[in-house]
PDB file of N, CA and C in Angstrom:
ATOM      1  N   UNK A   1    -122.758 205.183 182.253  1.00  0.00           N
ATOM      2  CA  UNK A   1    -123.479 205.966 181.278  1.00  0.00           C
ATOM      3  C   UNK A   1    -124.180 205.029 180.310  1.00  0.00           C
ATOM      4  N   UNK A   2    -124.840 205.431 179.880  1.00  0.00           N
ATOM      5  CA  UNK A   2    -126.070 204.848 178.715  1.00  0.00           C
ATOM      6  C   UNK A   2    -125.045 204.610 177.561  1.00  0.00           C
ATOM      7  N   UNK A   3    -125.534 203.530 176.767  1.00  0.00           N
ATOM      8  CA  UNK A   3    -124.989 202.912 175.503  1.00  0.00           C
ATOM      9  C   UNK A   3    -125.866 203.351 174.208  1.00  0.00           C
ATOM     10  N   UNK A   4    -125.861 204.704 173.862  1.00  0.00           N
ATOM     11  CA  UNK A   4    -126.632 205.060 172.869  1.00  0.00           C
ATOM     12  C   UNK A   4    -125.916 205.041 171.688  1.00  0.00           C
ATOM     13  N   UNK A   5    -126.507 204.826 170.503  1.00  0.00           N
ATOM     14  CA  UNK A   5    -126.302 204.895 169.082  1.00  0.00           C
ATOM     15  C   UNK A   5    -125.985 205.920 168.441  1.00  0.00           C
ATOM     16  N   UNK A   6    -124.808 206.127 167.215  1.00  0.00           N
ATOM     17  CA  UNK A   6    -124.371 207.036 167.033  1.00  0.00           C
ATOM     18  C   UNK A   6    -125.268 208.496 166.763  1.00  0.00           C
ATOM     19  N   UNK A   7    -126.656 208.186 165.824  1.00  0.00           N
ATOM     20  CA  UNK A   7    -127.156 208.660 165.456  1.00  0.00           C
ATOM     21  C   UNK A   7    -127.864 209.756 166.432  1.00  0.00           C
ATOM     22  N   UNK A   8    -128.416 208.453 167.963  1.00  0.00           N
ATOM     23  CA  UNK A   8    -128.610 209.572 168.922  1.00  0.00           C
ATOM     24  C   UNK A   8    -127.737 210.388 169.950  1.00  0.00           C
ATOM     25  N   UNK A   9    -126.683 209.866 169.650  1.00  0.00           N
ATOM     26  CA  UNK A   9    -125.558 210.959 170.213  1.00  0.00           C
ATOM     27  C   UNK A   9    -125.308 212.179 169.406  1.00  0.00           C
ATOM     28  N   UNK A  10    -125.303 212.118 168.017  1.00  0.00           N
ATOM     29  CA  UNK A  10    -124.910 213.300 167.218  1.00  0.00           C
ATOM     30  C   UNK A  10    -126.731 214.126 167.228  1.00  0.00           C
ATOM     31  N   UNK A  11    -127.712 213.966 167.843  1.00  0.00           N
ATOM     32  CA  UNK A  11    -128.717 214.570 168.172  1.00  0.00           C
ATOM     33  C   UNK A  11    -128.731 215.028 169.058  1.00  0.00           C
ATOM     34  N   UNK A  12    -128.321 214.208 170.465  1.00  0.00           N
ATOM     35  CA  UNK A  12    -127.670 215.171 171.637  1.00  0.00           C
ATOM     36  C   UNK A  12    -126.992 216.165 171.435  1.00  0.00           C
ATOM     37  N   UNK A  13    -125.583 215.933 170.799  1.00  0.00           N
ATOM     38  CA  UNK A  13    -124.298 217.280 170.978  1.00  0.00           C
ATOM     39  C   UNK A  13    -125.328 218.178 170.591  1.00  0.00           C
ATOM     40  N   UNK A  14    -126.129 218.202 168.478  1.00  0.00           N
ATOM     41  CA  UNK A  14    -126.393 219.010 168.438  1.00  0.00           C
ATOM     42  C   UNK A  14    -127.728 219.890 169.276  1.00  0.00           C
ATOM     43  N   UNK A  15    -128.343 219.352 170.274  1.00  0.00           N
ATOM     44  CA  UNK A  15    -129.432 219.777 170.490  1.00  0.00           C
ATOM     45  C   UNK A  15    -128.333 220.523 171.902  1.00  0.00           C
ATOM     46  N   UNK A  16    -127.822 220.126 172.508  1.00  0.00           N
ATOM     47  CA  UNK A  16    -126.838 220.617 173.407  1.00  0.00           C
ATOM     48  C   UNK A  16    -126.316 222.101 173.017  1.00  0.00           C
ATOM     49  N   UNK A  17    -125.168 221.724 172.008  1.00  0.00           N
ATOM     50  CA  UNK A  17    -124.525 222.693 171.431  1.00  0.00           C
ATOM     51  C   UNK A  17    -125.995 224.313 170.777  1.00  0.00           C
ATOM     52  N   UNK A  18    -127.164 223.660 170.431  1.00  0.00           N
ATOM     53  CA  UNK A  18    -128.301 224.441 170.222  1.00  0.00           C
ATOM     54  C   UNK A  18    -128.002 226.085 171.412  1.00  0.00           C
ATOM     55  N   UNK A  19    -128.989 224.680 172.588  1.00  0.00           N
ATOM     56  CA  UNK A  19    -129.130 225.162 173.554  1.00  0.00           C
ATOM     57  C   UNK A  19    -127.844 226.663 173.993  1.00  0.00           C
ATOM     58  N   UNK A  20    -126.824 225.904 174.210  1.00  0.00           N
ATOM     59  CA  UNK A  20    -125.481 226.460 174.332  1.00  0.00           C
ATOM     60  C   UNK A  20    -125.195 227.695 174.051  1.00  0.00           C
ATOM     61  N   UNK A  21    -125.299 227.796 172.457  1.00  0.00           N
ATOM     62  CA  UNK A  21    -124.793 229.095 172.162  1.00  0.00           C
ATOM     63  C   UNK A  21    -125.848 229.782 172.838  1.00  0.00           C
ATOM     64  N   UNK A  22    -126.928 229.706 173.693  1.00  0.00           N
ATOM     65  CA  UNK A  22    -127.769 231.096 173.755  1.00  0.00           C
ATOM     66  C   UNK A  22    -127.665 230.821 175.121  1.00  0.00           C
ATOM     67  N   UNK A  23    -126.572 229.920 176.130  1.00  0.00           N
ATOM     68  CA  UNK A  23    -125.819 230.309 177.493  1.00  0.00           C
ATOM     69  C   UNK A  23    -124.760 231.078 177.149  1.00  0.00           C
ATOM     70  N   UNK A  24    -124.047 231.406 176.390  1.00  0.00           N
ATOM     71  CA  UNK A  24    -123.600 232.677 176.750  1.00  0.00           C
ATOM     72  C   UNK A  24    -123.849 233.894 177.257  1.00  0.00           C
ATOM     73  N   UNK A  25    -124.846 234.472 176.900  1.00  0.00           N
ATOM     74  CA  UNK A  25    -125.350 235.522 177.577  1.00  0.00           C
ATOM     75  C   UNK A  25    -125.459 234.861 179.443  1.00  0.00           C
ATOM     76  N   UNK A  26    -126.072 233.761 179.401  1.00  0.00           N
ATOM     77  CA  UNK A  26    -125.970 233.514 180.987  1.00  0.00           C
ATOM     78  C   UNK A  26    -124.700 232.708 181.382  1.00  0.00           C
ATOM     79  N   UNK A  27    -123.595 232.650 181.114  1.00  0.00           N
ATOM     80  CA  UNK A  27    -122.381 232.536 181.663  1.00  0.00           C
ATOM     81  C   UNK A  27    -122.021 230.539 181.067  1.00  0.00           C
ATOM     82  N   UNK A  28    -121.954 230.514 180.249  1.00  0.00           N
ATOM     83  CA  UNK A  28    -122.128 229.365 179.446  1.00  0.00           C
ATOM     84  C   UNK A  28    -121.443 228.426 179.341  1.00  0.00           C
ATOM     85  N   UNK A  29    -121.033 228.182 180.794  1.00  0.00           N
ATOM     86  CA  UNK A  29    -119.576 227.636 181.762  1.00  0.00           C
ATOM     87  C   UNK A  29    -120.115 225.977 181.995  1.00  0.00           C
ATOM     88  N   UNK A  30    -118.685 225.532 182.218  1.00  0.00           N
ATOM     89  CA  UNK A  30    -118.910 223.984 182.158  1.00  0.00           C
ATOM     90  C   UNK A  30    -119.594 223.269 183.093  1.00  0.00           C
ATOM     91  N   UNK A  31    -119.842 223.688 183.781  1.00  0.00           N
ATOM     92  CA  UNK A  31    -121.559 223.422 184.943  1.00  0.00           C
ATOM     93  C   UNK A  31    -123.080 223.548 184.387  1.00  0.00           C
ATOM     94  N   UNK A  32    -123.027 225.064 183.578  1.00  0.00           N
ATOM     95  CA  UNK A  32    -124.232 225.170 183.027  1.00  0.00           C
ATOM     96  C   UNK A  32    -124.078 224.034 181.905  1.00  0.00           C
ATOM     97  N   UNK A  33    -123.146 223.683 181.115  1.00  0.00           N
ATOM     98  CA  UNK A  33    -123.553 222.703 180.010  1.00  0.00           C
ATOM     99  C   UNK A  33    -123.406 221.221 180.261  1.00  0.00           C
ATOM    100  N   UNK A  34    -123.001 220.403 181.322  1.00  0.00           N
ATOM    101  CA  UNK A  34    -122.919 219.899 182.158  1.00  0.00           C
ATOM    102  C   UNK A  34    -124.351 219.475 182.934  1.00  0.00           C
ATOM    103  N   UNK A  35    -125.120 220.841 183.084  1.00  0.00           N
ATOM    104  CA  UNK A  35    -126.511 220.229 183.919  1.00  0.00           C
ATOM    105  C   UNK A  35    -127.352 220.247 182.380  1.00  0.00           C
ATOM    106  N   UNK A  36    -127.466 220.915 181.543  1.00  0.00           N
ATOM    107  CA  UNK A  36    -128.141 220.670 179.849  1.00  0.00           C
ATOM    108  C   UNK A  36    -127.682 219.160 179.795  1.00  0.00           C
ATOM    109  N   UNK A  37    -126.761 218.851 179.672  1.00  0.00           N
ATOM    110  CA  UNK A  37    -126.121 217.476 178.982  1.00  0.00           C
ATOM    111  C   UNK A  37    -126.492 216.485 179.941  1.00  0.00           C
ATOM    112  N   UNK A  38    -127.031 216.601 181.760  1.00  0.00           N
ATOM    113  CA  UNK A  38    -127.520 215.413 182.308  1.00  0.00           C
ATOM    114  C   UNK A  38    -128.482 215.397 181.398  1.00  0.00           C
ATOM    115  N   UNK A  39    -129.288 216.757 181.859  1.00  0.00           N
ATOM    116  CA  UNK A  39    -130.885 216.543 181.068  1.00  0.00           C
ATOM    117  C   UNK A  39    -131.136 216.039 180.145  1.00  0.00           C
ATOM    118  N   UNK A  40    -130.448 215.985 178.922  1.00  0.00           N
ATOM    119  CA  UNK A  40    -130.591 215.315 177.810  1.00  0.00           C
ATOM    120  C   UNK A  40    -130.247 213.420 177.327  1.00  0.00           C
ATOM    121  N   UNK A  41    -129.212 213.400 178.631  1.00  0.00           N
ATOM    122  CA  UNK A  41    -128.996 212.139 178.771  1.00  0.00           C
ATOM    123  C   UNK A  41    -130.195 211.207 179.573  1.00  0.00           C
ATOM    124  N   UNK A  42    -130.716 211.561 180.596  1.00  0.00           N
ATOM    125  CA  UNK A  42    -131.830 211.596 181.289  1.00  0.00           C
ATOM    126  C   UNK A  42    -133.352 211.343 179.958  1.00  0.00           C
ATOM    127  N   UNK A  43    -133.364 212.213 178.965  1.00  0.00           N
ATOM    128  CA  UNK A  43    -133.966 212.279 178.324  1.00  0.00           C
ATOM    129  C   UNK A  43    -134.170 210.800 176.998  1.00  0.00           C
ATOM    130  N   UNK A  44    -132.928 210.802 176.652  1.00  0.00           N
ATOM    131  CA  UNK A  44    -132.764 209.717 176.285  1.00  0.00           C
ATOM    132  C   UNK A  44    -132.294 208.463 176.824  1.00  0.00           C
ATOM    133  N   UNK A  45    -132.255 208.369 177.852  1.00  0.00           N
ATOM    134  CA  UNK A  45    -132.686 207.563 178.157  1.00  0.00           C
ATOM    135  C   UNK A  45    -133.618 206.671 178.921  1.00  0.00           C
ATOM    136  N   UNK A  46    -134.697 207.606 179.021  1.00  0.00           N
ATOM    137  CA  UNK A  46    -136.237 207.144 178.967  1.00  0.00           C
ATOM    138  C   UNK A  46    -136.894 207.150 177.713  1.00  0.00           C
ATOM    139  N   UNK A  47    -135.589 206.922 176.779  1.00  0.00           N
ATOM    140  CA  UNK A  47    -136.301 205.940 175.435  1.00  0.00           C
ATOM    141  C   UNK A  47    -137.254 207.105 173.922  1.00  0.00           C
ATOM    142  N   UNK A  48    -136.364 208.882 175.141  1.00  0.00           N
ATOM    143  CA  UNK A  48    -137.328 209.998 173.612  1.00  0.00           C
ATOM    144  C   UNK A  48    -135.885 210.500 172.588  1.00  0.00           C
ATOM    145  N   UNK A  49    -135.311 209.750 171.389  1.00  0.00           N
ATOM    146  CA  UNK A  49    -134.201 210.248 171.149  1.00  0.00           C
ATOM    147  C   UNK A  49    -134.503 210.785 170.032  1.00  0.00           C
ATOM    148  N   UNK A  50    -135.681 211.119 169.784  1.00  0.00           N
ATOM    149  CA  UNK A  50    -135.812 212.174 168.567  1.00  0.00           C
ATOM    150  C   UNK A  50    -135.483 213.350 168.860  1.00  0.00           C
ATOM    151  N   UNK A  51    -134.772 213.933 167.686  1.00  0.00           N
ATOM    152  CA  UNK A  51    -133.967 215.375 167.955  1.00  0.00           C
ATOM    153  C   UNK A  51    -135.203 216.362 168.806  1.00  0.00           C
ATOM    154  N   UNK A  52    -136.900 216.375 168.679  1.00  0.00           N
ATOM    155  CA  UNK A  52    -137.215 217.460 168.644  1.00  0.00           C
ATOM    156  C   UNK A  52    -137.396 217.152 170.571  1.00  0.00           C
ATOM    157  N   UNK A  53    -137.559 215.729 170.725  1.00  0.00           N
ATOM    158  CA  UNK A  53    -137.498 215.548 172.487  1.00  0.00           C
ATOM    159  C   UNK A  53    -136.701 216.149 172.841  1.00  0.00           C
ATOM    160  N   UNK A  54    -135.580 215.990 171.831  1.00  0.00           N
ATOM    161  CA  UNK A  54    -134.170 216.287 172.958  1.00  0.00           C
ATOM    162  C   UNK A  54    -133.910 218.181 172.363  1.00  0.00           C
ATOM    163  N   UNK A  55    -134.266 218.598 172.157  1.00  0.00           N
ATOM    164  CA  UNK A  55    -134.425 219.871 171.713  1.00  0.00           C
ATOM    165  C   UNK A  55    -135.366 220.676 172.649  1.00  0.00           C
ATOM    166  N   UNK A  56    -136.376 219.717 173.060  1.00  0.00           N
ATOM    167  CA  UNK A  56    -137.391 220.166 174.252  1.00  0.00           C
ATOM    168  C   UNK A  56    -136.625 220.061 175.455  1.00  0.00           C
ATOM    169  N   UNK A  57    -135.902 219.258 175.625  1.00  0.00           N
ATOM    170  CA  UNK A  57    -135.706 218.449 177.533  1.00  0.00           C
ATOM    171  C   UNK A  57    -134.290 219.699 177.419  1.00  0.00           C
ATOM    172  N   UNK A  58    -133.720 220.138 176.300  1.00  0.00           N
ATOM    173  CA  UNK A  58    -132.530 221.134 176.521  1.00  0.00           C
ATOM    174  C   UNK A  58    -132.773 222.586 176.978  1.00  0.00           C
ATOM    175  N   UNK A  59    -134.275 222.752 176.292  1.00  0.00           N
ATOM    176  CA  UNK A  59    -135.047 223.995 176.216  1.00  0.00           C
ATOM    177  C   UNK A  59    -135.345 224.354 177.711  1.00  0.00           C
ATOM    178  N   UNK A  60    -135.730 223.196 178.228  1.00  0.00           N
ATOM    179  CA  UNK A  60    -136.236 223.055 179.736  1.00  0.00           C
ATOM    180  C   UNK A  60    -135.298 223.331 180.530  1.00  0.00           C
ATOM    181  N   UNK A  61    -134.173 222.569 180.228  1.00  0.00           N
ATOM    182  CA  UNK A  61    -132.849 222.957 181.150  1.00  0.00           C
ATOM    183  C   UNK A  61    -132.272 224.279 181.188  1.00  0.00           C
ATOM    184  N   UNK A  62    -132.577 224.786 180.027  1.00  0.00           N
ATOM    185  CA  UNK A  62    -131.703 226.481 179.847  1.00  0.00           C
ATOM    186  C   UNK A  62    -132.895 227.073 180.597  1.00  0.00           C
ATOM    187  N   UNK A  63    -134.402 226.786 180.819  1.00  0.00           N
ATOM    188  CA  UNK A  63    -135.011 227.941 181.667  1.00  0.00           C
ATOM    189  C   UNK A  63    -134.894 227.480 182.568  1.00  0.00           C
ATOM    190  N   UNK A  64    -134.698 226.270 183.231  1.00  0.00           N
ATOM    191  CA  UNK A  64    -134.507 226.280 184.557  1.00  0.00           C
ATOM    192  C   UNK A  64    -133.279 226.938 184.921  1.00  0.00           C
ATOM    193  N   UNK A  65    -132.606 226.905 184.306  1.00  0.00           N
ATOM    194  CA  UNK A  65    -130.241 227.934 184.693  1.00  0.00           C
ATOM    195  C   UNK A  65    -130.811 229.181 184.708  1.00  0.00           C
ATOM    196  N   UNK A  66    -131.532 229.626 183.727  1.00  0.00           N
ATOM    197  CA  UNK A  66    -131.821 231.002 183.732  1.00  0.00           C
ATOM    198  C   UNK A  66    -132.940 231.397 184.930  1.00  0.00           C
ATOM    199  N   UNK A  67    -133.914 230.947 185.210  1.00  0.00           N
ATOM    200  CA  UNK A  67    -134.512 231.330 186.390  1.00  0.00           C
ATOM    201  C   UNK A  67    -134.018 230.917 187.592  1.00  0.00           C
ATOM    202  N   UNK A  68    -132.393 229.944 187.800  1.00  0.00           N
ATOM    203  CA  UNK A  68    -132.084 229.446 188.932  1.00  0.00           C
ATOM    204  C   UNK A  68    -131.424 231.263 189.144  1.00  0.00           C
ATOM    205  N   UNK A  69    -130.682 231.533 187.698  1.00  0.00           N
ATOM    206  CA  UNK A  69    -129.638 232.505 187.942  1.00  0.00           C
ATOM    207  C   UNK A  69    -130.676 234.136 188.414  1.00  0.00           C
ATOM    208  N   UNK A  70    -131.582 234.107 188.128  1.00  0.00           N
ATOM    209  CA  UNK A  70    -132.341 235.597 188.363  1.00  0.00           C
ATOM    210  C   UNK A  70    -133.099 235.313 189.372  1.00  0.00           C
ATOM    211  N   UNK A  71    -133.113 234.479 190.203  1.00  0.00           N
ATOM    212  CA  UNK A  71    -133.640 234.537 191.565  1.00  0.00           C
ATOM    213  C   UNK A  71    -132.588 235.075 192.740  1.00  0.00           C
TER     214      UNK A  71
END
């Protein structure tokens, strides 16, 4: 795993944890937060660790779960 700085780890959880509360409605189980949390790791580490990147690359991940799940 990546050696990130505290600052951008506590931007992850919270952009994670964001995301998160609004997987509940789609089953908000440790797989779905699990594939959010590659994405965001993925994210930072191609070097975007500003909260609003990682707020985007989480955003992306919850519509991709949600259109994986309604197909």
């Amino acid at each position: 795993m990546e050696n990130f700085d505290q600052h951008t780890l506590f931007r992850m959880d919270l952009a994670l944890e964001e995301a998160c509360r609004r997987l509940s409605r789609y089953g908000g189980d440790h797989e779905s937060r699990k594939y959010v949390a590659k994405q965001l790791i993925g994210t930072a580490g191609a070097g975007k660790i500003g909260f609003e990147d990682l707020r985007a690359a989480a955003e992306v991940a919850l519509r991709d779960l949600i259109i994986r799940r309604s197909a």
